[in-house]
C-alpha atoms as a PDB file:
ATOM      1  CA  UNK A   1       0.000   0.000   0.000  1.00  0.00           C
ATOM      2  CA  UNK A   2       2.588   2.165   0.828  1.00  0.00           C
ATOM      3  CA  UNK A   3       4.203   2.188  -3.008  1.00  0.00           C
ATOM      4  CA  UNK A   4       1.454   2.721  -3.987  1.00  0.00           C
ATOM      5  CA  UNK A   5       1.226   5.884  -2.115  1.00  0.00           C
ATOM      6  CA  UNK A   6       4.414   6.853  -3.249  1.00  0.00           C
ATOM      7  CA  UNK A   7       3.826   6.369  -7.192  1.00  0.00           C
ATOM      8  CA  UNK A   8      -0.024   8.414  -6.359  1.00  0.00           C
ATOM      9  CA  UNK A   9       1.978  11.285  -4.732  1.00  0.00           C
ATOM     10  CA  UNK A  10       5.052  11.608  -6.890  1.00  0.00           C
ATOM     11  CA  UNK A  11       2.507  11.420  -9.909  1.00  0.00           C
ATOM     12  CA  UNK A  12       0.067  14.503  -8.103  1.00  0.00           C
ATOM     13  CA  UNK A  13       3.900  16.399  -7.503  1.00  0.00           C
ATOM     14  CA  UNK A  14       4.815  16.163 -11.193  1.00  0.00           C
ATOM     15  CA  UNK A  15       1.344  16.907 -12.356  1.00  0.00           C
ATOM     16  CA  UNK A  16      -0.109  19.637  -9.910  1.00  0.00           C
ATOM     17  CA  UNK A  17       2.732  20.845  -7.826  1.00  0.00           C
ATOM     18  CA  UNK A  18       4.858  24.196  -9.340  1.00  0.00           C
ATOM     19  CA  UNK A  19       8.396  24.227  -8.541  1.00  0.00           C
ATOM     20  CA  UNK A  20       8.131  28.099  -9.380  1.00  0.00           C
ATOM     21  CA  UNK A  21       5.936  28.127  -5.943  1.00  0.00           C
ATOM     22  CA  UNK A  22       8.704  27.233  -4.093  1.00  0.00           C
ATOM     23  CA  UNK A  23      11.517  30.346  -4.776  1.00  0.00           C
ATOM     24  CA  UNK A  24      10.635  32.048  -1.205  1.00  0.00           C
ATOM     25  CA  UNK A  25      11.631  28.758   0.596  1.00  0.00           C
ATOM     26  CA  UNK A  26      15.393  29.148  -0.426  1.00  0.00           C
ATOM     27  CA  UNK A  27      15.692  33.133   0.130  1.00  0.00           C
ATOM     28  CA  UNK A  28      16.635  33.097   4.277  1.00  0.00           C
ATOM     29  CA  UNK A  29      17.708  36.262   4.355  1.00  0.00           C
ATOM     30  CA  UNK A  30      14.859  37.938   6.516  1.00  0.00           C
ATOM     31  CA  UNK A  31      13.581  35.196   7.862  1.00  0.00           C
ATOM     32  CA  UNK A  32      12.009  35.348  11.507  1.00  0.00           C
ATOM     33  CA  UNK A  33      13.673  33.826  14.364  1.00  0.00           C
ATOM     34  CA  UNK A  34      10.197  33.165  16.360  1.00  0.00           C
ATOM     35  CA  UNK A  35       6.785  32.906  15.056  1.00  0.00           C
ATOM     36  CA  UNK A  36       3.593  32.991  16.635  1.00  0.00           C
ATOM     37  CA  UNK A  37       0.268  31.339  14.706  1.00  0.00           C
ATOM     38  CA  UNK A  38      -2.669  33.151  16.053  1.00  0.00           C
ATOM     39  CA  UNK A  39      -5.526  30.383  15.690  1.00  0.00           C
ATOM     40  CA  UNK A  40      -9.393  31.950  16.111  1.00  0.00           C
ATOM     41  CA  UNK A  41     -10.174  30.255  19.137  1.00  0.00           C
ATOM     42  CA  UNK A  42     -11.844  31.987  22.185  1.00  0.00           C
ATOM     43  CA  UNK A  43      -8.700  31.621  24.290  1.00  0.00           C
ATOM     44  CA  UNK A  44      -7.118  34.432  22.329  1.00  0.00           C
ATOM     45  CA  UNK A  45      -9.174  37.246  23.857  1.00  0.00           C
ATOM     46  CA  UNK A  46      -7.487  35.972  27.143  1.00  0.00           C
ATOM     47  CA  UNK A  47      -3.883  36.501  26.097  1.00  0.00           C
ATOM     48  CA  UNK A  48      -4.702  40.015  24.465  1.00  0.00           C
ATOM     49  CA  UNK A  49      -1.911  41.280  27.297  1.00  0.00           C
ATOM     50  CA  UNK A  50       0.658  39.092  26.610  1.00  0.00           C
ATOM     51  CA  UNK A  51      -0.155  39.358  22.520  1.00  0.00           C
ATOM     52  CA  UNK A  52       0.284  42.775  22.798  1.00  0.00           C
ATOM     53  CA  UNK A  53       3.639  42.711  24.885  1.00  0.00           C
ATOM     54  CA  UNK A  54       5.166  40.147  22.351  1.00  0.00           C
ATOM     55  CA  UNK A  55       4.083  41.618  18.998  1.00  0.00           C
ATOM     56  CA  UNK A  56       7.098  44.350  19.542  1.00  0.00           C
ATOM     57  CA  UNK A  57       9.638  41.541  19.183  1.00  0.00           C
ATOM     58  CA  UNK A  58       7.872  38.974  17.121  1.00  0.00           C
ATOM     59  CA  UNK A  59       6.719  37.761  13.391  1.00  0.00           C
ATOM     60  CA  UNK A  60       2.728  36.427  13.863  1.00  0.00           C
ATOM     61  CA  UNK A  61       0.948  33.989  11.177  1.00  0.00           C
ATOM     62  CA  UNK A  62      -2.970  34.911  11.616  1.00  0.00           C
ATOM     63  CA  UNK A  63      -5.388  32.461   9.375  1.00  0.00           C
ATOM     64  CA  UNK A  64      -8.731  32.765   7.616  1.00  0.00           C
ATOM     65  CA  UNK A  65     -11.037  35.844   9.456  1.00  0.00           C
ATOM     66  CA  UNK A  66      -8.524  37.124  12.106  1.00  0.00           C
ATOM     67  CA  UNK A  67      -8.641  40.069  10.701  1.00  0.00           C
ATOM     68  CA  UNK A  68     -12.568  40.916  11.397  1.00  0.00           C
ATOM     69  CA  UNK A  69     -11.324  40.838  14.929  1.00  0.00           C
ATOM     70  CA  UNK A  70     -10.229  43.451  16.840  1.00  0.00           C
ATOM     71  CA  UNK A  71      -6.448  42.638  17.412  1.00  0.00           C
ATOM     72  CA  UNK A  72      -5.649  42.416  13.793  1.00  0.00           C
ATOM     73  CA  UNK A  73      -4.550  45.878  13.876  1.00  0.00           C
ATOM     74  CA  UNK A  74      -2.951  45.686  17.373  1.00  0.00           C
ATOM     75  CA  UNK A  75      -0.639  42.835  16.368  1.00  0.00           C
ATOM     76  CA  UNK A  76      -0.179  43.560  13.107  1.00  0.00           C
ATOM     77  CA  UNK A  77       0.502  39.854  11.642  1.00  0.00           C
ATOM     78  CA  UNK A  78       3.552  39.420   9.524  1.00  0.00           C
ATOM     79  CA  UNK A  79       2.299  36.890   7.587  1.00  0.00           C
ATOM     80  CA  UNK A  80      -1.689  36.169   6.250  1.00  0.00           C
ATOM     81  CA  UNK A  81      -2.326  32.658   5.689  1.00  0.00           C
ATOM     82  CA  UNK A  82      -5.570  30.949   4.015  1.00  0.00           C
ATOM     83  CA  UNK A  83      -6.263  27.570   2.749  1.00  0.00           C
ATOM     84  CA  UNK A  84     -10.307  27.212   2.014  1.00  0.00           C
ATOM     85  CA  UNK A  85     -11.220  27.273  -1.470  1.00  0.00           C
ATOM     86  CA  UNK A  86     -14.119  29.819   0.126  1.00  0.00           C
ATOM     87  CA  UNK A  87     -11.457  32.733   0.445  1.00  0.00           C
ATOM     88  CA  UNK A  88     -11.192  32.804  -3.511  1.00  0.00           C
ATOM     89  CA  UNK A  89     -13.651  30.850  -5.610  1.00  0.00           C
ATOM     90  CA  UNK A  90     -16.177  34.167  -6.228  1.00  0.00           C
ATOM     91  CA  UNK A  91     -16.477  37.426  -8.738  1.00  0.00           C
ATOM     92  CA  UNK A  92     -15.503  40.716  -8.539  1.00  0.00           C
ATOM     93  CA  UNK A  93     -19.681  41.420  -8.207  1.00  0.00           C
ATOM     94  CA  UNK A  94     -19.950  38.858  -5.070  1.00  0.00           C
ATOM     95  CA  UNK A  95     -16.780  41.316  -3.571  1.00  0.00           C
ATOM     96  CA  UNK A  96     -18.723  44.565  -4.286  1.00  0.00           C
ATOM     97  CA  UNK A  97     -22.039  42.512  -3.320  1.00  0.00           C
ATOM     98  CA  UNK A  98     -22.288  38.823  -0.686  1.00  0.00           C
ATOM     99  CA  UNK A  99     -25.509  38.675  -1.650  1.00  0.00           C
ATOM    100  CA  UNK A 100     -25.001  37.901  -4.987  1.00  0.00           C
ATOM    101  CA  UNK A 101     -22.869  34.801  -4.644  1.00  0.00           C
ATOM    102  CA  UNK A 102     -24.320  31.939  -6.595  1.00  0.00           C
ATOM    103  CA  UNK A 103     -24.011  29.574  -3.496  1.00  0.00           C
ATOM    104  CA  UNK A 104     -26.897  31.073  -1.631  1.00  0.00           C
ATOM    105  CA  UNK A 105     -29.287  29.262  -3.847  1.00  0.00           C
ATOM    106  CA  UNK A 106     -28.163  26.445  -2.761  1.00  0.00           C
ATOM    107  CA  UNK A 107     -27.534  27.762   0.879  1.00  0.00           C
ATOM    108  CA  UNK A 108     -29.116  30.701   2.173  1.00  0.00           C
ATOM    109  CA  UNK A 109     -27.091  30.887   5.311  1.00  0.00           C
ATOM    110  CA  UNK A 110     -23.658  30.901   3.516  1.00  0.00           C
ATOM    111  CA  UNK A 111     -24.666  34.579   2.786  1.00  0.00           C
ATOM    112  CA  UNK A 112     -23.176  35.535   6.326  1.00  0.00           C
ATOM    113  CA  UNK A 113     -20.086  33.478   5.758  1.00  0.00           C
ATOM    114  CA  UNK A 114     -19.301  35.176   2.499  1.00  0.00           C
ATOM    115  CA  UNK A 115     -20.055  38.343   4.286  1.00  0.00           C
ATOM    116  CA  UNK A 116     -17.217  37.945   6.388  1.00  0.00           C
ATOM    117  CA  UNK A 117     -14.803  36.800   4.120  1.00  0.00           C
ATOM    118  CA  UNK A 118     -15.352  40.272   2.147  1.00  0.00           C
ATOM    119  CA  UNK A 119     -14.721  42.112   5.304  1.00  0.00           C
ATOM    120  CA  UNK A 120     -11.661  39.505   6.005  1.00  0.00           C
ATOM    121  CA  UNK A 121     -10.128  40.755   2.556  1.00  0.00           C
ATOM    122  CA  UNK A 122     -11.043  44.390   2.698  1.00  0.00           C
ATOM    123  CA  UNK A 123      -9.227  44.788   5.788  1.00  0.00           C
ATOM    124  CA  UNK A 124      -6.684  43.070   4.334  1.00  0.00           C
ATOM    125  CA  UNK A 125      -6.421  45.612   1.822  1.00  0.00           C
ATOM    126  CA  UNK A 126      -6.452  48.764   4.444  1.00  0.00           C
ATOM    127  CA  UNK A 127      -3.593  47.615   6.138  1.00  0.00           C
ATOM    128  CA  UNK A 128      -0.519  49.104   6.348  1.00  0.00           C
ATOM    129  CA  UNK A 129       2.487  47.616   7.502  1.00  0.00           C
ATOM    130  CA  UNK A 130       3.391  45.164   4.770  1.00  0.00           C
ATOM    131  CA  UNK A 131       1.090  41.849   4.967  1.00  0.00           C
ATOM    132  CA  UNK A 132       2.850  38.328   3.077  1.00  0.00           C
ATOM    133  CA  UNK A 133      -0.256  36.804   1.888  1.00  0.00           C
ATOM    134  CA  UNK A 134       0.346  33.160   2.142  1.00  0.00           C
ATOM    135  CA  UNK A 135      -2.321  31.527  -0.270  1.00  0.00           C
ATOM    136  CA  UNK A 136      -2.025  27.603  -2.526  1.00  0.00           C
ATOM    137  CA  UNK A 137      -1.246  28.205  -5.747  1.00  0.00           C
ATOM    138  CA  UNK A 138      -4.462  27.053  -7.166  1.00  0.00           C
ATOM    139  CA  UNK A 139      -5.808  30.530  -6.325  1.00  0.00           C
ATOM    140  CA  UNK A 140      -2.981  32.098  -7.534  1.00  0.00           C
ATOM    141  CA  UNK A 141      -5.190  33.980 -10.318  1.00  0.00           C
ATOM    142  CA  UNK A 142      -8.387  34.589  -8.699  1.00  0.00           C
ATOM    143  CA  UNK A 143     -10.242  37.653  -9.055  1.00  0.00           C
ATOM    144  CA  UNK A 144      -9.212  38.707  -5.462  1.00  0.00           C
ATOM    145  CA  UNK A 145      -5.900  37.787  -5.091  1.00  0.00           C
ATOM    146  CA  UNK A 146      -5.001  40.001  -8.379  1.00  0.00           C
ATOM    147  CA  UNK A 147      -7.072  42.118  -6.823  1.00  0.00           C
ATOM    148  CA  UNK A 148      -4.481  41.973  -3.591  1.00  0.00           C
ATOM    149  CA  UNK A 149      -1.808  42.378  -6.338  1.00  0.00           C
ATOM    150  CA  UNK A 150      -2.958  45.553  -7.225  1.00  0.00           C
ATOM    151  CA  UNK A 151      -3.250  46.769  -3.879  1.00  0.00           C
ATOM    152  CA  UNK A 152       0.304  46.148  -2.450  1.00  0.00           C
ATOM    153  CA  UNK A 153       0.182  42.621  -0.598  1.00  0.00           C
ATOM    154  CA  UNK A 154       2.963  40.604  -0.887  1.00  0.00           C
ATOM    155  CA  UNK A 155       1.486  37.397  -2.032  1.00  0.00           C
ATOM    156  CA  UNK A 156       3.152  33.795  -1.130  1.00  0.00           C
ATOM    157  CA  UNK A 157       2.028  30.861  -2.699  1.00  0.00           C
ATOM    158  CA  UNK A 158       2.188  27.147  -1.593  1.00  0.00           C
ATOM    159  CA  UNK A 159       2.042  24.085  -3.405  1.00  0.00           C
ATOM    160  CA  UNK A 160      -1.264  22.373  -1.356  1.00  0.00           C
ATOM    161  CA  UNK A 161      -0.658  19.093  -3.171  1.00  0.00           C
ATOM    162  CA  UNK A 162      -1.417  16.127  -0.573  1.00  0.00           C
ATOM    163  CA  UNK A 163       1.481  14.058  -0.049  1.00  0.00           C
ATOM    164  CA  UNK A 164       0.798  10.218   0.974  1.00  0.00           C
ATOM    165  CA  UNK A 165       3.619   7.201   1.405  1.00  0.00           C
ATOM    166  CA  UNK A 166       6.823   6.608   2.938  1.00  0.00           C
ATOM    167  CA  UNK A 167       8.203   9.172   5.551  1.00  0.00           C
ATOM    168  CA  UNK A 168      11.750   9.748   3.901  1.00  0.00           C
ATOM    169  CA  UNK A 169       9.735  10.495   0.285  1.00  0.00           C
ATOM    170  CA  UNK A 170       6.392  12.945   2.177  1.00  0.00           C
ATOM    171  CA  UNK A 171      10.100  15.089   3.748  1.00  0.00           C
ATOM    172  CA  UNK A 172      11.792  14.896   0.938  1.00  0.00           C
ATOM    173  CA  UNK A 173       8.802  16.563  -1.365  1.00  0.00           C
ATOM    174  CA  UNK A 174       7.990  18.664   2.120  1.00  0.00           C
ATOM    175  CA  UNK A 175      11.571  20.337   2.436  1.00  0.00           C
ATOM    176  CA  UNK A 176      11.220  21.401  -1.312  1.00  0.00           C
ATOM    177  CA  UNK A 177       7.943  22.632  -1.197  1.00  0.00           C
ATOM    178  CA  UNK A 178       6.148  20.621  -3.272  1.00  0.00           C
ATOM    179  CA  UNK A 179       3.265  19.598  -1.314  1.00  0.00           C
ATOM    180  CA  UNK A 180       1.805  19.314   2.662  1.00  0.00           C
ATOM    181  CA  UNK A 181       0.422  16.156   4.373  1.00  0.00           C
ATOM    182  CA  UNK A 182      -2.946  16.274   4.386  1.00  0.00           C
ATOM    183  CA  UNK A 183      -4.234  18.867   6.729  1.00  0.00           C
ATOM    184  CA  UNK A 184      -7.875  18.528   7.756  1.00  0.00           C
ATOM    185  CA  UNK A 185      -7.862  22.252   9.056  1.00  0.00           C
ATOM    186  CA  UNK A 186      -6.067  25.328   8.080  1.00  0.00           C
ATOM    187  CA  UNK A 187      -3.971  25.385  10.998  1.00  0.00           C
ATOM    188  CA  UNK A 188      -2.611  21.725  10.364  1.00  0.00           C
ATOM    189  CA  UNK A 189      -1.794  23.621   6.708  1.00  0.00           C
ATOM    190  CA  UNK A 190      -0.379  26.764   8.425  1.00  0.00           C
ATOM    191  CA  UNK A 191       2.417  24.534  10.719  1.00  0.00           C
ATOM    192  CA  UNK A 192       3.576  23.199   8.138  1.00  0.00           C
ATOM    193  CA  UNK A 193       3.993  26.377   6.378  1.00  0.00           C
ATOM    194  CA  UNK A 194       5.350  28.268   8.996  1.00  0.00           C
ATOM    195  CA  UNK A 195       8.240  25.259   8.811  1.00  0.00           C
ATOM    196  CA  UNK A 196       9.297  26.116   5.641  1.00  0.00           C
ATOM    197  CA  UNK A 197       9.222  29.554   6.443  1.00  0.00           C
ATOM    198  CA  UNK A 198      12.081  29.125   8.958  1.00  0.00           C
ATOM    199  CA  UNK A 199      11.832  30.414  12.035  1.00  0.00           C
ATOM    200  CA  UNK A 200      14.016  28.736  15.111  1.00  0.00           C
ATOM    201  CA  UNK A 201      10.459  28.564  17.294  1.00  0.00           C
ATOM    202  CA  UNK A 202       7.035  28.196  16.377  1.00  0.00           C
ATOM    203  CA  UNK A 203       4.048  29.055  18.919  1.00  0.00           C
ATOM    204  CA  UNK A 204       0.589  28.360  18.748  1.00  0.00           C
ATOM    205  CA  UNK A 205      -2.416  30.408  20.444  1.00  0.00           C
ATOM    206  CA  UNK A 206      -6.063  30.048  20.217  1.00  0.00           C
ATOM    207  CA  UNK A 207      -5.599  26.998  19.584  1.00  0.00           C
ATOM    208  CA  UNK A 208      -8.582  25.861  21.421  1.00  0.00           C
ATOM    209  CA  UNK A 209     -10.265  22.787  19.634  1.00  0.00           C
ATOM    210  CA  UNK A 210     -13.302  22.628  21.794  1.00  0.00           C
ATOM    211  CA  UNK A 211     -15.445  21.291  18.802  1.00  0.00           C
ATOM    212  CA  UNK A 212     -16.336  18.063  20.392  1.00  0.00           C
ATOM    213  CA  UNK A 213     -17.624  19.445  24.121  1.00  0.00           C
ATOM    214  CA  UNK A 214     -20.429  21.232  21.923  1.00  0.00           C
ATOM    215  CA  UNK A 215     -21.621  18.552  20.282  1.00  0.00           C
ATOM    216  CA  UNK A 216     -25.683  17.855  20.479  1.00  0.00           C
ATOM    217  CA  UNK A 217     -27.035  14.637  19.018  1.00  0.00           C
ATOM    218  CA  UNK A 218     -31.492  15.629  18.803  1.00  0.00           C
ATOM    219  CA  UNK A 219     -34.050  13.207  19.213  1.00  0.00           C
ATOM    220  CA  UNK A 220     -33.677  12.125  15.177  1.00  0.00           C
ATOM    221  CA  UNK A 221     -29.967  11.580  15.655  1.00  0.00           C
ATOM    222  CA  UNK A 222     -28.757  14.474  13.430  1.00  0.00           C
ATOM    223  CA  UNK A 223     -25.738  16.060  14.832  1.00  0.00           C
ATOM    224  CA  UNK A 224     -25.752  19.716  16.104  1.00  0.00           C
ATOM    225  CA  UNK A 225     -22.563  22.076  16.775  1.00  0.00           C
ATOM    226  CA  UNK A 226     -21.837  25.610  18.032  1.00  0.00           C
ATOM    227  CA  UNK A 227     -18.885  27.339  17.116  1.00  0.00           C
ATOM    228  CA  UNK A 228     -17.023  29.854  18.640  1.00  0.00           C
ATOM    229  CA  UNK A 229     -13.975  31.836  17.232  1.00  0.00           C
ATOM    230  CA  UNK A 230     -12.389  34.755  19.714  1.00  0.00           C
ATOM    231  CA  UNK A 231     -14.098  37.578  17.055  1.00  0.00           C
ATOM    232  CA  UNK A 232     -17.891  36.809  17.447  1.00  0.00           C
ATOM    233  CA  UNK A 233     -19.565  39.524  18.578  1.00  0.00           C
ATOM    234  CA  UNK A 234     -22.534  37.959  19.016  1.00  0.00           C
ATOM    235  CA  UNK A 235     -23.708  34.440  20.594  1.00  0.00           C
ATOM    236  CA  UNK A 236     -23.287  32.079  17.797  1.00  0.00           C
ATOM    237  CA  UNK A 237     -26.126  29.757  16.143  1.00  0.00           C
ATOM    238  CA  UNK A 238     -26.672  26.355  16.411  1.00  0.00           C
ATOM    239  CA  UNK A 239     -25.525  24.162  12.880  1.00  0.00           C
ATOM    240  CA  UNK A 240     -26.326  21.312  11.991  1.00  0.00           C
ATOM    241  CA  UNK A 241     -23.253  19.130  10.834  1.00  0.00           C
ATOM    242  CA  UNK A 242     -23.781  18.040   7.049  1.00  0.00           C
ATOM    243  CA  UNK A 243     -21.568  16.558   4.956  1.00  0.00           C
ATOM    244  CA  UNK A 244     -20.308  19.141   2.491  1.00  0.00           C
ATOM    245  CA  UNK A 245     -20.722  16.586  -0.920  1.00  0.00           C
ATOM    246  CA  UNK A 246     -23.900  15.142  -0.133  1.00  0.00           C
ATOM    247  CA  UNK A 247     -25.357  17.764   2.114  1.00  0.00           C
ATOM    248  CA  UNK A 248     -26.996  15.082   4.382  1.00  0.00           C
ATOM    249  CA  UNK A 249     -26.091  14.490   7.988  1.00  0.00           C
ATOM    250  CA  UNK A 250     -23.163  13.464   9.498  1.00  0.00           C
ATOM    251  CA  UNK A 251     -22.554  10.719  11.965  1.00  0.00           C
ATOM    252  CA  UNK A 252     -20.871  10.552  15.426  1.00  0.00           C
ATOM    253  CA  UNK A 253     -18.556   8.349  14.523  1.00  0.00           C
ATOM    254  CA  UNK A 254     -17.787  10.393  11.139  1.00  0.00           C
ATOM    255  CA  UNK A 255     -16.910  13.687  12.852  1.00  0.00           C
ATOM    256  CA  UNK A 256     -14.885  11.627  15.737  1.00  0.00           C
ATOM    257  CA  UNK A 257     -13.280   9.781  12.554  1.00  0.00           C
ATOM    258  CA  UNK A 258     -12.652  13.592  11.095  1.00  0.00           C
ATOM    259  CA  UNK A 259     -10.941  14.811  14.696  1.00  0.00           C
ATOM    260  CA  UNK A 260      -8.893  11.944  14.562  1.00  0.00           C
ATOM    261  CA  UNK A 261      -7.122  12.623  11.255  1.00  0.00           C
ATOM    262  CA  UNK A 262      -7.140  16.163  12.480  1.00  0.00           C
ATOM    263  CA  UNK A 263      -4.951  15.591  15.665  1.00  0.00           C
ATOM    264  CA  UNK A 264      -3.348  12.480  13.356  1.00  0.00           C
ATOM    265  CA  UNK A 265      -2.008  15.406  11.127  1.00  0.00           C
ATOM    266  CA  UNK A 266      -0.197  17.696  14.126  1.00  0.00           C
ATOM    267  CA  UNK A 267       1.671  14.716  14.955  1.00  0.00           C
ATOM    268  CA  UNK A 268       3.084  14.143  11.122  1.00  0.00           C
ATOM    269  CA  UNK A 269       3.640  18.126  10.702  1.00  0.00           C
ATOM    270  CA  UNK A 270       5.119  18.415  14.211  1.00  0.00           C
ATOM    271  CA  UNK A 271       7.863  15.698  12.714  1.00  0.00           C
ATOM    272  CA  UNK A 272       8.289  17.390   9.211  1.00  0.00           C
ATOM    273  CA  UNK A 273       9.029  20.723  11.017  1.00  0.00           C
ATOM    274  CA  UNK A 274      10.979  19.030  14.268  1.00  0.00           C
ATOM    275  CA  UNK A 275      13.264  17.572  11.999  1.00  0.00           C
ATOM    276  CA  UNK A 276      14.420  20.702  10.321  1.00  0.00           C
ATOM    277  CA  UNK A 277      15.489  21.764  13.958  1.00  0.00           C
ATOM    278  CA  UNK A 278      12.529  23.867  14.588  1.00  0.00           C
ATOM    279  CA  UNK A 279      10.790  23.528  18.276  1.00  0.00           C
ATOM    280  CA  UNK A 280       6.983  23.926  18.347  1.00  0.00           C
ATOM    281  CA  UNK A 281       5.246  25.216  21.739  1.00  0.00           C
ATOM    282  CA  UNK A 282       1.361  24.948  22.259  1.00  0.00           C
ATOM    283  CA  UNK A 283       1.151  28.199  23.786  1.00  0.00           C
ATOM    284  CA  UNK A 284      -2.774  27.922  24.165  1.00  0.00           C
ATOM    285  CA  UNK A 285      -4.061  27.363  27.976  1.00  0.00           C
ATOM    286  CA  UNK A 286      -6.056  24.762  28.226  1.00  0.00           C
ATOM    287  CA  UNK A 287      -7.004  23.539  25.129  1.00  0.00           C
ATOM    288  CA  UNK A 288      -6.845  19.994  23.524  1.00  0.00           C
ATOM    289  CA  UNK A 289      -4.126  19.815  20.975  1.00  0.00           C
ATOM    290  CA  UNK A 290      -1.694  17.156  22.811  1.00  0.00           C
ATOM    291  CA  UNK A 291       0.831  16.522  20.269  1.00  0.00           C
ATOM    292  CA  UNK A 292       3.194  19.741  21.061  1.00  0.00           C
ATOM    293  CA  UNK A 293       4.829  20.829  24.256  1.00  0.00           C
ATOM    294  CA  UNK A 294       3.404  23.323  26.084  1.00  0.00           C
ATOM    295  CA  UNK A 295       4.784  26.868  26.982  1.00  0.00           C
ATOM    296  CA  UNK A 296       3.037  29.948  28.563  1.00  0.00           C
ATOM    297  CA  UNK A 297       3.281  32.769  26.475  1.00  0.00           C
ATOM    298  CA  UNK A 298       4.361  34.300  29.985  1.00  0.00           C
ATOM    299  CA  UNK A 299       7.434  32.815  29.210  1.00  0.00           C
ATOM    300  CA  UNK A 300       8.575  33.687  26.365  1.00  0.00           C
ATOM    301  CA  UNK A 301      11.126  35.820  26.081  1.00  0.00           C
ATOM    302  CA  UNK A 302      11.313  38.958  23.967  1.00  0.00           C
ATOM    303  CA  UNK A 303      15.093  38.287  22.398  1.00  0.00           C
END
């Protein structure tokens, strides 16, 4: 099974994976020595203090709607990253217009989501300070990122091919930058990143992961979930947990099955990055992402 992995992958490298993606990777010249990955859970509006004191000294990673929140322009991320198709796949008229997007004829609540994501990229284009916008290069040529283009961001791109097989072939493709292990979230995807980048320490806040203590099964067995992301202003809804392709419910043992390869995928991008002598803290109190050691961000030092 495992050749077989290997032939799959090096056949999705050679046919979707662009070694022009990759220049970035080799140019270490201002490269940060620490960086901190903001994730969007709750817990971040705790460690708004110690954010704060640390954003004098050090690079920051933010991902998907940080910057609707209000420490986006507090901290002042270095770098911007985004995975989810969502972020790209619309018009210039669904920019000017959510309403408009073709989706919400399908589903009418995606017109909030969308919402968002045009306030995620307009404040994306206010800022000031000289944003890397870390983006796959499938989106490369999107209305909106030439759209970023035009507006000043430095725009990154990452091969997002998914690499399966032996361990010395998945580093070798890794180190090159010519694909990620598959990352069930964006901040499995953003880890790995952040390893190429090249920092000497990677830390992780908000990285909550509280999805499964708000799970509801109802009296017809369909599966219910609140979520909660340190920016909502407002007491989130209840969803329903569908799956995305066939739009019908999903099980319990599905979205346990899901968190699985979710925490499964820490542990293979906390070796990728490990070996290239980089030390990961889970900076997050509390918490349930066991697969890095932990650190207050108390303790880090501002050097």
């Amino acid at each position: 099974m495992q050749f077989i992995h290997n032939i799959i992958t090096m056949l999705k490298v050679i046919y979707q994976s662009k070694l022009s993606s990759t220049r970035w990777i080799r140019k270490n010249n201002t490269l940060p020595k620490d960086l901190i990955i903001l994730g969007n859970g709750p817990s971040l509006s705790n460690e708004i203090d110690e954010l704060n004191r640390l954003a004098q000294t050090h690079h920051m990673m933010a991902v998907n709607m940080f910057a609707i929140g209000n420490l986006f322009q507090s901290l002042k991320p270095s770098y911007y990253f985004l995975l989810d198709g969502a972020f790209f796949n619309f018009s210039k008229e669904v920019f000017e217009d959510h309403s408009k997007h073709p989706n919400l004829k399908f589903k009418p609540d995606f017109e909030h989501v969308q919402k968002q994501i045009n306030e995620t990229w307009r404040t994306l284009f206010d800022s000031s300070w000289g944003i890397h916008l870390v983006i796959p290069q499938l989106y490369e040529h999107t209305y909106i990122v030439k759209e970023a283009k035009k507006r000043g961001l430095s725009v990154m791109v990452y091969n997002y091919t998914v690499l399966k097989g032996s361990k010395g072939l998945l580093s070798w493709f890794y180190n090159r930058g010519l694909g990620l292990p598959q990352s069930q979230n964006v901040m499995n995807a953003a880890i790995a990143i952040a390893g190429l980048i090249g920092p000497r320490k990677l830390y992780l806040v908000g990285f909550d992961h509280t999805f499964h203590l708000s799970i509801k099964v109802d009296e017809n067995n369909q599966l219910w979930n609140v979520s909660s992301h340190f920016y909502t202003d407002k007491k989130p809804l209840e969803q329903r947990l569908l799956n995305p392709l066939t739009k019908k419910s999903v099980t319990l043992k599905e979205t346990f099955y899901n968190l699985y390869k979710v925490h499964r995928s820490y542990e293979v991008v906390r070796e990728l990055v490990s070996s290239r002598g980089i030390s990961i803290y889970n900076a997050t109190k509390g918490g349930f992402v066991d697969a890095f050691e932990r650190k207050l961000l108390s303790e880090v030092n501002n050097d």
